[in-house]
PDB file of N, CA and C in Angstrom:
ATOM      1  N   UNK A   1      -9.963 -11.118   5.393  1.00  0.00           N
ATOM      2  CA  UNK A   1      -8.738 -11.340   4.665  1.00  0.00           C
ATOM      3  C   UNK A   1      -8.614 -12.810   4.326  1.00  0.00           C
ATOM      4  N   UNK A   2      -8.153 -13.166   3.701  1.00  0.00           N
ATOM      5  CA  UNK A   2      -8.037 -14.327   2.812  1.00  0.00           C
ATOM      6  C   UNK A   2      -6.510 -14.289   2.416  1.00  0.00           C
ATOM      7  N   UNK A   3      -5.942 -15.923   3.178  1.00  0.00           N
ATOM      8  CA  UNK A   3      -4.596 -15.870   3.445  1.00  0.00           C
ATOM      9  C   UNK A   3      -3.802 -17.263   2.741  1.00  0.00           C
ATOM     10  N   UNK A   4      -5.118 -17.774   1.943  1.00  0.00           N
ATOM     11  CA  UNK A   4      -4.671 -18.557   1.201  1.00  0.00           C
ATOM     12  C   UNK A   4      -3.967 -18.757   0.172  1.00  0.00           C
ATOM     13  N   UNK A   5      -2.933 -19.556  -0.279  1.00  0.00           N
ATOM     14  CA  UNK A   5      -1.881 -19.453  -1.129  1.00  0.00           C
ATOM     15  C   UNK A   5      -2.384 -18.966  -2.501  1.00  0.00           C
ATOM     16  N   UNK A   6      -3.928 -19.482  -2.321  1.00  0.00           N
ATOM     17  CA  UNK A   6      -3.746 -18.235  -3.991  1.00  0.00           C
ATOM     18  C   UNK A   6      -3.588 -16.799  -3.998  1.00  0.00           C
ATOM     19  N   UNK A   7      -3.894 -16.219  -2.802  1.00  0.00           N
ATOM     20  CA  UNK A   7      -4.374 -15.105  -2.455  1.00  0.00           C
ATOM     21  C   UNK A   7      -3.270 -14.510  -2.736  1.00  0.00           C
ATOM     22  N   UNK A   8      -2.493 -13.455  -2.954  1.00  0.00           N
ATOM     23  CA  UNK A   8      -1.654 -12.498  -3.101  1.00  0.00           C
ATOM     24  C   UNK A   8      -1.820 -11.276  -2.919  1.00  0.00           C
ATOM     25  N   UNK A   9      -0.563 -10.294  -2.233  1.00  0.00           N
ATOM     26  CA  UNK A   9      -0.692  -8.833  -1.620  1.00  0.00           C
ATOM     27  C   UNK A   9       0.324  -8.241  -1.816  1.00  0.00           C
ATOM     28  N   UNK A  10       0.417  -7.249  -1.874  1.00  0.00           N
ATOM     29  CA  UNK A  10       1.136  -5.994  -2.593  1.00  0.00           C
ATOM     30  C   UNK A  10       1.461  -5.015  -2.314  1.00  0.00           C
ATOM     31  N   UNK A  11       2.410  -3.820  -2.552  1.00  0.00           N
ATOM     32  CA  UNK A  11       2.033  -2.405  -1.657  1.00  0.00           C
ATOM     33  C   UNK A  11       0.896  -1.629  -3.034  1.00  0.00           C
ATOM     34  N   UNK A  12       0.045  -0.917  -2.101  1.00  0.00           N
ATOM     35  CA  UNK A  12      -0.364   0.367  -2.295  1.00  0.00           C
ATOM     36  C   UNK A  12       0.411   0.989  -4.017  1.00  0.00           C
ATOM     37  N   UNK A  13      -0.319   0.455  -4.650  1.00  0.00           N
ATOM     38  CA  UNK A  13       0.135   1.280  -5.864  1.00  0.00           C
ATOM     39  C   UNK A  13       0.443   2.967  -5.528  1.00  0.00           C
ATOM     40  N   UNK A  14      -0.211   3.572  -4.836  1.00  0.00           N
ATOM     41  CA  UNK A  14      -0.940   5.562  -4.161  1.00  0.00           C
ATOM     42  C   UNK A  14      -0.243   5.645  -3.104  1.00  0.00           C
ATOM     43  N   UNK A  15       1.056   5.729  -3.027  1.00  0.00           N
ATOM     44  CA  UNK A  15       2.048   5.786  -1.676  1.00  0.00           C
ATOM     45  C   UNK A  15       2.987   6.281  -2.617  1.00  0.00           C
ATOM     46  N   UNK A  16       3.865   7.083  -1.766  1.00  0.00           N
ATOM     47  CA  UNK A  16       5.129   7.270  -1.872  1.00  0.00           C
ATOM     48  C   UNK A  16       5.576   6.993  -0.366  1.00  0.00           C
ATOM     49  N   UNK A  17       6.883   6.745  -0.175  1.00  0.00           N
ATOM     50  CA  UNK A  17       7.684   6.020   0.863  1.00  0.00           C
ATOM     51  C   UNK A  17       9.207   6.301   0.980  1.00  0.00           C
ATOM     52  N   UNK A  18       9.659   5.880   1.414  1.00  0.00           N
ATOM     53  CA  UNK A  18      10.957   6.305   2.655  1.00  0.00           C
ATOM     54  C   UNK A  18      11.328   5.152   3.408  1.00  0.00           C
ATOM     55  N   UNK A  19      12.243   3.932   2.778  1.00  0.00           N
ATOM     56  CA  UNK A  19      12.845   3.309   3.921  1.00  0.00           C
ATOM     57  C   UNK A  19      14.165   3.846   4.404  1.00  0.00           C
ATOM     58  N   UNK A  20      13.388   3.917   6.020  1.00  0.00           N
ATOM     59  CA  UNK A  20      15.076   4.643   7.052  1.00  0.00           C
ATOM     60  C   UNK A  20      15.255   3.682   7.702  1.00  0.00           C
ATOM     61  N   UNK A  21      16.401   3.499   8.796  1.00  0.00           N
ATOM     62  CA  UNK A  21      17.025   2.370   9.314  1.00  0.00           C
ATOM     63  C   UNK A  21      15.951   1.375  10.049  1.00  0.00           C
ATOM     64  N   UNK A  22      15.167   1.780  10.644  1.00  0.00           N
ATOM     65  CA  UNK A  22      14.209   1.169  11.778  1.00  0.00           C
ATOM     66  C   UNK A  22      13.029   1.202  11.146  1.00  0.00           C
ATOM     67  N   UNK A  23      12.222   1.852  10.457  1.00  0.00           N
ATOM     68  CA  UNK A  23      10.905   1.811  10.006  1.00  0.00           C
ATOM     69  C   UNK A  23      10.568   2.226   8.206  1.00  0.00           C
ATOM     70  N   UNK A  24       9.645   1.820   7.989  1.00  0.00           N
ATOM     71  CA  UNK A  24       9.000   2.550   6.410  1.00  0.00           C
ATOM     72  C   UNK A  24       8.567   3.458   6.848  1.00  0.00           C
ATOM     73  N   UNK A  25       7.908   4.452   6.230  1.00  0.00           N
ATOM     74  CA  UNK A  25       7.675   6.316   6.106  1.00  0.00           C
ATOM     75  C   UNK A  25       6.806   5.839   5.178  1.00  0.00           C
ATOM     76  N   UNK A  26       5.687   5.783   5.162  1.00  0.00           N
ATOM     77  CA  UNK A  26       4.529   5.683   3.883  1.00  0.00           C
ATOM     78  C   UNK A  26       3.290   7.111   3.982  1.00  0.00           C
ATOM     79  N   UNK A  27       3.418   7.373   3.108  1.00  0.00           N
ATOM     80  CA  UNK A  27       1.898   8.461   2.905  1.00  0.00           C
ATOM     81  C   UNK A  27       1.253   8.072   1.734  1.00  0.00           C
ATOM     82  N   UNK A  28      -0.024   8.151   1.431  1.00  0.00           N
ATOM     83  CA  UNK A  28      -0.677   7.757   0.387  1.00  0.00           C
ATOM     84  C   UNK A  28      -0.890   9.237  -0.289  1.00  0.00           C
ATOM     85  N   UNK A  29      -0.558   9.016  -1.770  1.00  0.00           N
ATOM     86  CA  UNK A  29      -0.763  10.303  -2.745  1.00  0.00           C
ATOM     87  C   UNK A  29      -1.778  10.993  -2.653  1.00  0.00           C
ATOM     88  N   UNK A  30      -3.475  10.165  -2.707  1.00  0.00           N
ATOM     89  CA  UNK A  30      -4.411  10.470  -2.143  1.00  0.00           C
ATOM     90  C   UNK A  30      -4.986  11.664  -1.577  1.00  0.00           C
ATOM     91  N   UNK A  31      -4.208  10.983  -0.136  1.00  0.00           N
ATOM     92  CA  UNK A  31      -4.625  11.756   1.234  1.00  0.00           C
ATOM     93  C   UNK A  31      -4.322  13.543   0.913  1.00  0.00           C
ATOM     94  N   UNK A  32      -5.168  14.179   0.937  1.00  0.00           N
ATOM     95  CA  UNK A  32      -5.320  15.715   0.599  1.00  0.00           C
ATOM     96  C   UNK A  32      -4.844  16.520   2.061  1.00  0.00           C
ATOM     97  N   UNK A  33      -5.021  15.648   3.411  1.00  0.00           N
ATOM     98  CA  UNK A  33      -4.086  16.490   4.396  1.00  0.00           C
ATOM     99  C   UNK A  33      -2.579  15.782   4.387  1.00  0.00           C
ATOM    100  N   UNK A  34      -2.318  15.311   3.658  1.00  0.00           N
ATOM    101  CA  UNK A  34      -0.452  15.011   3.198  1.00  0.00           C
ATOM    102  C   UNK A  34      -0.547  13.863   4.657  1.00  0.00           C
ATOM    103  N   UNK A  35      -1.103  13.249   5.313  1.00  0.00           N
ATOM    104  CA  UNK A  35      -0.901  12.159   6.968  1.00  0.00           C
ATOM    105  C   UNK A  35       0.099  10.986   6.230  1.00  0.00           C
ATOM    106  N   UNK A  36       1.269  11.089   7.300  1.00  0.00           N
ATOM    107  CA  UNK A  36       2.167   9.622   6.818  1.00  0.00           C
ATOM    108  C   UNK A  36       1.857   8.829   7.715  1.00  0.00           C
ATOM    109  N   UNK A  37       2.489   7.462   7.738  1.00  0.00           N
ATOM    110  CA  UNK A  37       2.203   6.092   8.884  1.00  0.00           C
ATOM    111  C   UNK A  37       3.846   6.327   8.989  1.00  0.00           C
ATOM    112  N   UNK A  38       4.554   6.135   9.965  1.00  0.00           N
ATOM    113  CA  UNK A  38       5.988   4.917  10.179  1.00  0.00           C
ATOM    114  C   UNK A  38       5.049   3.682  10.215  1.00  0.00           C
ATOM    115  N   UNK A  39       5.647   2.464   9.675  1.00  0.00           N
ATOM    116  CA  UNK A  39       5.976   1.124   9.886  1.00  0.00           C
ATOM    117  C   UNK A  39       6.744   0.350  10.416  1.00  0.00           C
ATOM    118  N   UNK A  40       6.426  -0.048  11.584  1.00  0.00           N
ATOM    119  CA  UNK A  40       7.862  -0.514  12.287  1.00  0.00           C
ATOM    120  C   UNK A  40       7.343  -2.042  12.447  1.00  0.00           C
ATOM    121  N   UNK A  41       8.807  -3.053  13.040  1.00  0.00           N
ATOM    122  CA  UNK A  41       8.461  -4.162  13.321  1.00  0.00           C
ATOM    123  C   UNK A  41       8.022  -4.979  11.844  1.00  0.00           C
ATOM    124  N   UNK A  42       7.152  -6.196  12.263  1.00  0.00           N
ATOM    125  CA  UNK A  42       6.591  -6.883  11.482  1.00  0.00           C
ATOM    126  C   UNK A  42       5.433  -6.003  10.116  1.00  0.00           C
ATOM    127  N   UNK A  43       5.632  -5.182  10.264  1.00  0.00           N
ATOM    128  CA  UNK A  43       4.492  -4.094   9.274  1.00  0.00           C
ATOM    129  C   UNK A  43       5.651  -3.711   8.661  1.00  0.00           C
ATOM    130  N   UNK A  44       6.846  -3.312   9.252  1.00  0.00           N
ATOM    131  CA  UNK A  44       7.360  -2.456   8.065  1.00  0.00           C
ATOM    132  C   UNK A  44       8.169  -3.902   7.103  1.00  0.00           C
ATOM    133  N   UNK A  45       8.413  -5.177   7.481  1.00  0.00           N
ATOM    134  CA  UNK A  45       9.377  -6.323   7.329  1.00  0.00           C
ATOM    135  C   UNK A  45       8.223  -6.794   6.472  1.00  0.00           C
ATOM    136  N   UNK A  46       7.087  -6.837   6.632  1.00  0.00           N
ATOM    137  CA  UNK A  46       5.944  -7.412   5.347  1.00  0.00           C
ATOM    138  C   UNK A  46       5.635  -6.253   4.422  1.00  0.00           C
ATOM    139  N   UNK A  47       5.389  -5.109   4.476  1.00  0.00           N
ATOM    140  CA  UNK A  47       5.359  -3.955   3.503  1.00  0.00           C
ATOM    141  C   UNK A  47       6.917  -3.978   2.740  1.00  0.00           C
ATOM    142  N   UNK A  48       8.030  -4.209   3.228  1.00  0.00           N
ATOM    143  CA  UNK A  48       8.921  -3.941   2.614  1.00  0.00           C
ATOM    144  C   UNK A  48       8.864  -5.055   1.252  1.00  0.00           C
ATOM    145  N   UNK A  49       8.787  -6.539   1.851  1.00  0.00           N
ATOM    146  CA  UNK A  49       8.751  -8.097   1.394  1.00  0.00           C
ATOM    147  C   UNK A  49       7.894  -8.140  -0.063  1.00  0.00           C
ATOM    148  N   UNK A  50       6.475  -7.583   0.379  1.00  0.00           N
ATOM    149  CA  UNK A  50       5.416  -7.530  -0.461  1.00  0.00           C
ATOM    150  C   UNK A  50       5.852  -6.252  -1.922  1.00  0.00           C
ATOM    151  N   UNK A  51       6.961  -6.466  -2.225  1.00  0.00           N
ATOM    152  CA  UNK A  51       7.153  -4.973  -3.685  1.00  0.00           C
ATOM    153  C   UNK A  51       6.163  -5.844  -4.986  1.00  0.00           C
ATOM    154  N   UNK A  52       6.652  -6.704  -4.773  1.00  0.00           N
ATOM    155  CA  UNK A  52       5.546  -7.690  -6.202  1.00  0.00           C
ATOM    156  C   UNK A  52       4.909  -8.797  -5.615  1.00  0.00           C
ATOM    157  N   UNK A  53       3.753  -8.572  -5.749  1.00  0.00           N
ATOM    158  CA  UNK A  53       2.470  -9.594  -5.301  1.00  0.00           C
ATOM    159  C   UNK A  53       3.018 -10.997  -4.587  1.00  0.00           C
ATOM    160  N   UNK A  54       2.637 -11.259  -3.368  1.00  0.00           N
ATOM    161  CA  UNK A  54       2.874 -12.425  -2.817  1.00  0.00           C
ATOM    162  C   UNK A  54       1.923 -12.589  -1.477  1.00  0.00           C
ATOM    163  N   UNK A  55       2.629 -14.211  -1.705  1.00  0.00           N
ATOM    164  CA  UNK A  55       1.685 -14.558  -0.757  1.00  0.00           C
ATOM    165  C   UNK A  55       1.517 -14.725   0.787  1.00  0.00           C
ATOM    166  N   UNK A  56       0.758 -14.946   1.971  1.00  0.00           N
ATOM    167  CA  UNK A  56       0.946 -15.039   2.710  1.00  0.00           C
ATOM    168  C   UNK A  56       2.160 -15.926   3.521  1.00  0.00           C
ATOM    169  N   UNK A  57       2.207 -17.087   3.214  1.00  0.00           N
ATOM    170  CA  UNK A  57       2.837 -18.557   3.426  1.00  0.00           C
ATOM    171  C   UNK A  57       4.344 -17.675   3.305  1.00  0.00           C
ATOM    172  N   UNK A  58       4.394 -17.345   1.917  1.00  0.00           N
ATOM    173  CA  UNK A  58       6.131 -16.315   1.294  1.00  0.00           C
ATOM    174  C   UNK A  58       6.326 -15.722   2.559  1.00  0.00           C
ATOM    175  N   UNK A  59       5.049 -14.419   2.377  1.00  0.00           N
ATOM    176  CA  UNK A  59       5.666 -13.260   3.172  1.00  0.00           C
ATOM    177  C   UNK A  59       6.156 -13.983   5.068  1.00  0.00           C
ATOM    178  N   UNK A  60       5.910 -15.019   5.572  1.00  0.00           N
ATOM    179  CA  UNK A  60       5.937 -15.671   6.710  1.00  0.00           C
ATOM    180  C   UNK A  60       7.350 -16.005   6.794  1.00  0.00           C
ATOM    181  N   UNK A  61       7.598 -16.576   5.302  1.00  0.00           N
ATOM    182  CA  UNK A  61       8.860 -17.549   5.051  1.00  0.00           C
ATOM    183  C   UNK A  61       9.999 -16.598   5.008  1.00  0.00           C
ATOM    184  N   UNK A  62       9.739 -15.199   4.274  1.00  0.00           N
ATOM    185  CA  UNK A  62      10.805 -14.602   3.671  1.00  0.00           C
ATOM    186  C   UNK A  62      10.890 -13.148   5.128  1.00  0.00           C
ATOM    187  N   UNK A  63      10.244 -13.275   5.876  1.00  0.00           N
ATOM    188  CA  UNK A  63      10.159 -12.165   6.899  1.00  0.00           C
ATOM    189  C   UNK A  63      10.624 -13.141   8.352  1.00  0.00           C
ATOM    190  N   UNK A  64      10.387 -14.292   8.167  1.00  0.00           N
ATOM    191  CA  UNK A  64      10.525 -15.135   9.296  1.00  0.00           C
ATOM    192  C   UNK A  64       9.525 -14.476  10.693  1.00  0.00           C
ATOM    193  N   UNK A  65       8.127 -13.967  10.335  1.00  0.00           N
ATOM    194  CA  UNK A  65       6.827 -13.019  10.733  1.00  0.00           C
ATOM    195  C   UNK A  65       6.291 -14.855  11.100  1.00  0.00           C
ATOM    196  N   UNK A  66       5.728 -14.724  12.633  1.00  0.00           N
ATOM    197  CA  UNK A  66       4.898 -16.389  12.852  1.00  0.00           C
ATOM    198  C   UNK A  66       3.644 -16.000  12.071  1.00  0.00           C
ATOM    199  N   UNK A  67       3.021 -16.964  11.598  1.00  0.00           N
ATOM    200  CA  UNK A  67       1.734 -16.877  10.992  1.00  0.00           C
ATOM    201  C   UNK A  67       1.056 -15.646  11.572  1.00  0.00           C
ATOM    202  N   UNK A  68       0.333 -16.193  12.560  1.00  0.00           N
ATOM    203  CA  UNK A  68      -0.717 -15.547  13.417  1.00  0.00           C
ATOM    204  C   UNK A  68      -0.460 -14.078  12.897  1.00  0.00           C
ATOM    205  N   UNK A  69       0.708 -13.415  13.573  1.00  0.00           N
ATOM    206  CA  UNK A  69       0.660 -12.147  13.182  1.00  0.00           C
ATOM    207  C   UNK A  69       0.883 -11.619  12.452  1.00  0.00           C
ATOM    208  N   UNK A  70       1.569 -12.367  11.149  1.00  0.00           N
ATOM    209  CA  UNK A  70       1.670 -12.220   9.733  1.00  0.00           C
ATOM    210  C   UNK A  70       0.251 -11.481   9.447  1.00  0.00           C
ATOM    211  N   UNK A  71      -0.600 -12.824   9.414  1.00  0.00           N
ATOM    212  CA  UNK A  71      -2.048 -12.645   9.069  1.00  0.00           C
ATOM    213  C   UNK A  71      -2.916 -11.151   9.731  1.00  0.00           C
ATOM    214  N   UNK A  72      -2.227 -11.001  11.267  1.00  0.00           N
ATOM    215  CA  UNK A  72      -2.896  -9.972  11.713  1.00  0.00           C
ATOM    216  C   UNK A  72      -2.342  -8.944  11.311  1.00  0.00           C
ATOM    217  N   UNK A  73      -1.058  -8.296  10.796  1.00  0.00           N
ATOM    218  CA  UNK A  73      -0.679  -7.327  10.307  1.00  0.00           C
ATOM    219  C   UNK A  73      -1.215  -6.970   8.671  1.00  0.00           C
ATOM    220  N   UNK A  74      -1.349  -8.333   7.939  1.00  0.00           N
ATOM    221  CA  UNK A  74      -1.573  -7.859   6.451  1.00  0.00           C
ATOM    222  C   UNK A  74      -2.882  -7.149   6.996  1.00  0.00           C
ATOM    223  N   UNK A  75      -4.015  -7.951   7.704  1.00  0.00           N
ATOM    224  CA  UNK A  75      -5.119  -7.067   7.831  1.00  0.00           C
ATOM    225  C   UNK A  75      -5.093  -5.767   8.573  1.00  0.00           C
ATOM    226  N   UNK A  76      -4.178  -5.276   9.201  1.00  0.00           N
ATOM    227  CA  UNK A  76      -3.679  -4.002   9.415  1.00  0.00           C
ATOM    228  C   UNK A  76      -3.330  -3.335   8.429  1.00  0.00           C
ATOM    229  N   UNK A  77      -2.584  -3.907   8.104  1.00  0.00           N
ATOM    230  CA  UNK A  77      -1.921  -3.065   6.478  1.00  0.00           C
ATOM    231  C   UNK A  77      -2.974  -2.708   5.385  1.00  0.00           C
ATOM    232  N   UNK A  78      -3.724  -3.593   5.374  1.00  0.00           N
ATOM    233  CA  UNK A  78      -5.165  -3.822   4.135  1.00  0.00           C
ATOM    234  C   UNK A  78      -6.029  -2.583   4.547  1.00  0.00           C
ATOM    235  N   UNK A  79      -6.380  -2.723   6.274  1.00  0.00           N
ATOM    236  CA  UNK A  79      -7.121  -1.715   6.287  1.00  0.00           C
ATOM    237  C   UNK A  79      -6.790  -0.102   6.535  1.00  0.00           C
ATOM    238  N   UNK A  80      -5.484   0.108   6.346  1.00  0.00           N
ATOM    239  CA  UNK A  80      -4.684   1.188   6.308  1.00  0.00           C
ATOM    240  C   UNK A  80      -4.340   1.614   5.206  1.00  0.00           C
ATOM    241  N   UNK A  81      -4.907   0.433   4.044  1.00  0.00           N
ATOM    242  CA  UNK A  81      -4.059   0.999   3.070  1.00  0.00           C
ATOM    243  C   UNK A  81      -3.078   0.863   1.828  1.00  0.00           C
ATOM    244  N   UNK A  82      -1.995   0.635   2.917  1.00  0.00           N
ATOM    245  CA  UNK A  82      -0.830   0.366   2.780  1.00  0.00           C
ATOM    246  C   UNK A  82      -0.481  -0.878   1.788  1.00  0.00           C
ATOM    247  N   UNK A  83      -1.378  -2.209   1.943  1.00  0.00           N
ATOM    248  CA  UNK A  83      -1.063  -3.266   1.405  1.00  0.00           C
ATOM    249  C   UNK A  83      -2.570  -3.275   0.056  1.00  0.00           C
ATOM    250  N   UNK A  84      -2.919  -4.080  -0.904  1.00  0.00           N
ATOM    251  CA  UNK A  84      -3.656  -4.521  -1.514  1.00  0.00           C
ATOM    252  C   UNK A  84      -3.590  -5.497  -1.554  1.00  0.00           C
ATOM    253  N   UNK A  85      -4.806  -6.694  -1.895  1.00  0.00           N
ATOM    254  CA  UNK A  85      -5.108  -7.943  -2.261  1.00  0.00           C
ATOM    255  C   UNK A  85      -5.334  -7.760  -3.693  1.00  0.00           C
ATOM    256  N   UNK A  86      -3.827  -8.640  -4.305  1.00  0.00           N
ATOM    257  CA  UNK A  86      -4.052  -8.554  -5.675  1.00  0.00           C
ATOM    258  C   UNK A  86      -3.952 -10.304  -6.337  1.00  0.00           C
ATOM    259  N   UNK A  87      -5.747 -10.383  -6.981  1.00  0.00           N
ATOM    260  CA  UNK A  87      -5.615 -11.617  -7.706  1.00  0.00           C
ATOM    261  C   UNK A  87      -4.351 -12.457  -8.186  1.00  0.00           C
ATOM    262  N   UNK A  88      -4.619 -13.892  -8.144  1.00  0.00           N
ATOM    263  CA  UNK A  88      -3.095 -14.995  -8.558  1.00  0.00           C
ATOM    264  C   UNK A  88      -3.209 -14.668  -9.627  1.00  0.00           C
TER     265      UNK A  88
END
């Protein structure tokens, strides 16, 4: 993952979703056995943040998420799915 300010991330164009009080509800359109994620915590507070492309440094600033696990959740999110790396 690549967390540099040019870098920018996004949700999942192939989701439909569900924000409820405590978590996101995400399933990807995709998926042919219908499997959803909840998002809770710092995953669902950066999936929510990220609706139009941004960046790491933002999503830190605007989630008040410490770096470290900022960074470790987008790559959770990336490899779930959920998030994309979309060109500045």
């Amino acid at each position: 993952m690549n967390t540099s300010d040019s870098q920018r991330y996004s949700r999942s164009p192939d989701l439909v979703w569900r924000l409820a009080p405590d978590r996101v509800i995400v399933r990807k359109i995709t998926d042919p056995a219908g499997n959803a994620a909840d998002l809770f915590g710092p995953a669902a507070l950066i999936w929510v943040a990220a609706e139009e492309p941004i960046s790491a440094a933002q999503l830190v600033a605007d989630t008040g998420t410490p770096s470290a696990v900022a960074a470790q959740t987008i790559t959770i999110l990336i490899d779930g799915g959920w998030l994309i790396e979309t060109p500045s």
